[in-house]
C-alpha atoms as a PDB file:
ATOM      1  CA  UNK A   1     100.235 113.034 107.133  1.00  0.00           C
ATOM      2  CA  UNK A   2     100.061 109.641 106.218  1.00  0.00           C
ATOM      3  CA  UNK A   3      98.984 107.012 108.790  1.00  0.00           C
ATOM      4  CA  UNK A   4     101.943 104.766 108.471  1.00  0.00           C
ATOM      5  CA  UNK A   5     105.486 105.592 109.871  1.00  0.00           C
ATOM      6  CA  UNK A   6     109.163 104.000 109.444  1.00  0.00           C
ATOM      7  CA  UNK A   7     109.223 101.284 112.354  1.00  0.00           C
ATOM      8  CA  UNK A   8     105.780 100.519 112.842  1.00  0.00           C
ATOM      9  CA  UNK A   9     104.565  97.606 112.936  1.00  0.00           C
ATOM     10  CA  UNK A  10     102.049  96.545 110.442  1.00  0.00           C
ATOM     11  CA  UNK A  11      99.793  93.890 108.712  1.00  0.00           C
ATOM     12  CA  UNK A  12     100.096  93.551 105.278  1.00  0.00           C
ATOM     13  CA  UNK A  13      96.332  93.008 104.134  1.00  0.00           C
ATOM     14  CA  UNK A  14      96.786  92.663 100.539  1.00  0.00           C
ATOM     15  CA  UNK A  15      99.745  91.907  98.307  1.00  0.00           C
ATOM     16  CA  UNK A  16     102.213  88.820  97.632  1.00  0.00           C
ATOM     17  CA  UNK A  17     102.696  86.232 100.770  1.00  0.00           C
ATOM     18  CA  UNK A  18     100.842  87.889 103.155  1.00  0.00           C
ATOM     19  CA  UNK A  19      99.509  84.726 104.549  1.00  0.00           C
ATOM     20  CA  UNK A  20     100.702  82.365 107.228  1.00  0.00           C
ATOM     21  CA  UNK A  21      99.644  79.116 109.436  1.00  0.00           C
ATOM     22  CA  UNK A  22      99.678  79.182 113.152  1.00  0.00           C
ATOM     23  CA  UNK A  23     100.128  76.356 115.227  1.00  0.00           C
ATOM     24  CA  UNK A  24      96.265  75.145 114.582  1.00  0.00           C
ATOM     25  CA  UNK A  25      96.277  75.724 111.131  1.00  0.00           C
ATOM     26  CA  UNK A  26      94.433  78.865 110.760  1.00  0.00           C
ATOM     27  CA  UNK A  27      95.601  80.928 108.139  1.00  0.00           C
ATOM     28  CA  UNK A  28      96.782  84.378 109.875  1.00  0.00           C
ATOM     29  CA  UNK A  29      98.104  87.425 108.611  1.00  0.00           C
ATOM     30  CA  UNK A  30     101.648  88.714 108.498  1.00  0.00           C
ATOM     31  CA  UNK A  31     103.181  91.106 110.606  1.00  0.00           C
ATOM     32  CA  UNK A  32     106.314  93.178 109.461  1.00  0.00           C
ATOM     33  CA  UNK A  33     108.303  96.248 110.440  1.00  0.00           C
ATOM     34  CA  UNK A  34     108.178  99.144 108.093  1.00  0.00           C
ATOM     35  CA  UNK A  35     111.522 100.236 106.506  1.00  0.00           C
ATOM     36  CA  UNK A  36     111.049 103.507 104.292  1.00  0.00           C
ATOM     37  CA  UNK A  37     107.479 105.097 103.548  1.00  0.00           C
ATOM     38  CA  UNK A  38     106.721 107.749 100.423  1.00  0.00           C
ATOM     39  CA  UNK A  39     103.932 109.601 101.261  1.00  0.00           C
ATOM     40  CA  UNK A  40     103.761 111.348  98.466  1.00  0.00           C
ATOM     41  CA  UNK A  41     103.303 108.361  96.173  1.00  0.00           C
ATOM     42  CA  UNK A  42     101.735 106.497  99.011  1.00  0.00           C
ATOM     43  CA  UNK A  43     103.753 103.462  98.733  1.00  0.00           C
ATOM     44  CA  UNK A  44     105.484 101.759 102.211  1.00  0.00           C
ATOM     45  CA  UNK A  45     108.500  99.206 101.942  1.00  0.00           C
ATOM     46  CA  UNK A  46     107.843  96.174 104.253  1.00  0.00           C
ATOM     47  CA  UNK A  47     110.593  93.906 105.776  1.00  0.00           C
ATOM     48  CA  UNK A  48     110.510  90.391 104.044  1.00  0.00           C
ATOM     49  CA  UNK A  49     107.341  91.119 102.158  1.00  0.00           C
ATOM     50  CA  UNK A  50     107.222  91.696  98.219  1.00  0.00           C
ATOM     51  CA  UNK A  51     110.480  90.010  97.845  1.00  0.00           C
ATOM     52  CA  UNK A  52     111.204  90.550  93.821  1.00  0.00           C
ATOM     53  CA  UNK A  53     114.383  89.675  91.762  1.00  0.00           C
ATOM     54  CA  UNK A  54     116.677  92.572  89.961  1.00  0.00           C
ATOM     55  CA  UNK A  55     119.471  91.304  87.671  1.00  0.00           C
ATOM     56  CA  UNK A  56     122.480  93.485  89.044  1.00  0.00           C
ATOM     57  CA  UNK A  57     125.251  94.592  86.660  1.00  0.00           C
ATOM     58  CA  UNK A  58     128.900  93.860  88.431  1.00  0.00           C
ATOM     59  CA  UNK A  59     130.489  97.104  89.621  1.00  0.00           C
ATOM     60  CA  UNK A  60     134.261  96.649  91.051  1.00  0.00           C
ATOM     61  CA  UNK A  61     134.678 100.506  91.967  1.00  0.00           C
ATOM     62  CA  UNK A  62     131.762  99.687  94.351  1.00  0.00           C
ATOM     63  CA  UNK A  63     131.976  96.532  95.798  1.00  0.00           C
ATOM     64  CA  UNK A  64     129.363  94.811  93.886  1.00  0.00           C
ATOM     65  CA  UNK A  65     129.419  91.558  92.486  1.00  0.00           C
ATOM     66  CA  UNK A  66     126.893  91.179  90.076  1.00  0.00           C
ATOM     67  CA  UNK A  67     124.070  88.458  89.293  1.00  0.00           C
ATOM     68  CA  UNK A  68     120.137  87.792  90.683  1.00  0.00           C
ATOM     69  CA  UNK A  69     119.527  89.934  94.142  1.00  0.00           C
ATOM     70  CA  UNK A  70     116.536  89.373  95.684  1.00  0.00           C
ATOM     71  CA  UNK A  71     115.100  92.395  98.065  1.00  0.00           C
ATOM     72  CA  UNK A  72     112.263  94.117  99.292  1.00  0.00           C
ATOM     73  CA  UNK A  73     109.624  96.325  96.672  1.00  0.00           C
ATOM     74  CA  UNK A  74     107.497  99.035  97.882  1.00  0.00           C
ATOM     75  CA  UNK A  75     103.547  98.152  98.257  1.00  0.00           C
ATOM     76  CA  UNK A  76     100.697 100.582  98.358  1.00  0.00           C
ATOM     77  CA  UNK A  77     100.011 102.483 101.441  1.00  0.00           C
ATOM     78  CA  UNK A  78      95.912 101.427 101.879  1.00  0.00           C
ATOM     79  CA  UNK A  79      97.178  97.632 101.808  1.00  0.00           C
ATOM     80  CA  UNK A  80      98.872  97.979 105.323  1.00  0.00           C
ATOM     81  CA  UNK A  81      96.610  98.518 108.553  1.00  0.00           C
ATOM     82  CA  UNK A  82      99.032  99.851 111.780  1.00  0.00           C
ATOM     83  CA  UNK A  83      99.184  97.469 114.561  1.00  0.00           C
ATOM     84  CA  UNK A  84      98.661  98.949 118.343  1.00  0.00           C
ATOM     85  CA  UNK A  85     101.674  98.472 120.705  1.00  0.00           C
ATOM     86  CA  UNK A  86      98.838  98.895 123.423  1.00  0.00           C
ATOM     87  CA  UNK A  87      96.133  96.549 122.432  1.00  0.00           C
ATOM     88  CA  UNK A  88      98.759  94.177 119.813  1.00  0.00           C
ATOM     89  CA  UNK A  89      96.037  94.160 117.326  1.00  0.00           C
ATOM     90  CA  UNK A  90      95.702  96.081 113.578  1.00  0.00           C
ATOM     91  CA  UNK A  91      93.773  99.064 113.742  1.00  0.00           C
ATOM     92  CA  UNK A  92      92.696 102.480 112.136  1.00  0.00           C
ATOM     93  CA  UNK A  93      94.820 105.584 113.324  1.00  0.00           C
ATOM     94  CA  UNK A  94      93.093 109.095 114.213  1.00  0.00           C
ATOM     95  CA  UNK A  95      94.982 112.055 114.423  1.00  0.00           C
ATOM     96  CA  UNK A  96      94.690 114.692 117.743  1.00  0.00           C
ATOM     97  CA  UNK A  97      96.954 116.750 119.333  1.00  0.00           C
ATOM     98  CA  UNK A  98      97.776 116.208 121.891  1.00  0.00           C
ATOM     99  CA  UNK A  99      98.418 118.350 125.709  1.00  0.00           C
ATOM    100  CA  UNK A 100     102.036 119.741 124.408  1.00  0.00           C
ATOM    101  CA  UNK A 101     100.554 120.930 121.273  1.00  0.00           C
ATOM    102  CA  UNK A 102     102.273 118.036 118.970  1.00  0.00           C
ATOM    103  CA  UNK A 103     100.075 115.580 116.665  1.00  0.00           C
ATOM    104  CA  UNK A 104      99.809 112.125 117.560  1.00  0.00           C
ATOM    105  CA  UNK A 105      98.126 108.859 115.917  1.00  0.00           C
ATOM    106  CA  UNK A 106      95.830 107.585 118.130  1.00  0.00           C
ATOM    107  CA  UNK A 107      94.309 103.878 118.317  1.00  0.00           C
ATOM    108  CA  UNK A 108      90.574 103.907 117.291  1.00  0.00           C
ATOM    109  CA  UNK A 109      90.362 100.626 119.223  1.00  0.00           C
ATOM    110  CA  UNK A 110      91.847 101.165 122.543  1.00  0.00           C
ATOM    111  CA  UNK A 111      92.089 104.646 122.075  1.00  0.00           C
ATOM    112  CA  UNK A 112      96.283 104.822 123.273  1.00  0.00           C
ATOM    113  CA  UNK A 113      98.714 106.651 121.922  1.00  0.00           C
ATOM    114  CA  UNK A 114     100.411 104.938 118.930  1.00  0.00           C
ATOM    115  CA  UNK A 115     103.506 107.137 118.829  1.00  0.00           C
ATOM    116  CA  UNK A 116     106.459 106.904 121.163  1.00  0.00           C
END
């Protein structure tokens, strides 16, 4: 079970413009939903990080036009931490299950429940 799931939040800890500059100029990391996750090859795709180029061949039968598209490429699992909708801050995940007899990630900050 991998410790990442599609619409968490994360922080990108490693990889291409993962850095940012609050208000007082400290650099701070980035925070970004998760769109698709392969567990198997443990790689997670990241909204608006890892942004590459693809040269796209025009295809009239469907709909596309062609040319330089810019979107989203997977990054390596162990390069995002989970952030805790209880405590708002990037943590490890441990795994218990729970009263109903389902696994849940846990926060091993706060200890609350990570999933819905």
């Amino acid at each position: 079970m991998a410790h990442v799931k599609k619409n968490d939040t994360v922080v990108v800890l490693a990889g291409s413009n993962i850095k940012e500059r609050d208000s007082s100029g400290r650099i701070v990391l980035k925070r970004a939903r998760v769109l698709k996750v392969k567990p198997r090859e443990g790689k997670v795709l990241v909204e608006g990080m890892r942004i590459v180029k693809r040269h796209v061949r025009p295809n009239p039968r469907r709909g596309i036009a062609g040319g330089i598209v810019e979107r989203e490429a997977y990054i390596d699992i162990s390069n995002v931490m989970v952030v805790c909708p209880a405590c708002t801050r990037p943590t490890r995940v441990r795994h218990e299950v729970g009263a109903d007899g389902r696994k849940v990630r846990i926060c091993k900050r706060c200890g609350g429940v990570i999933d819905k």
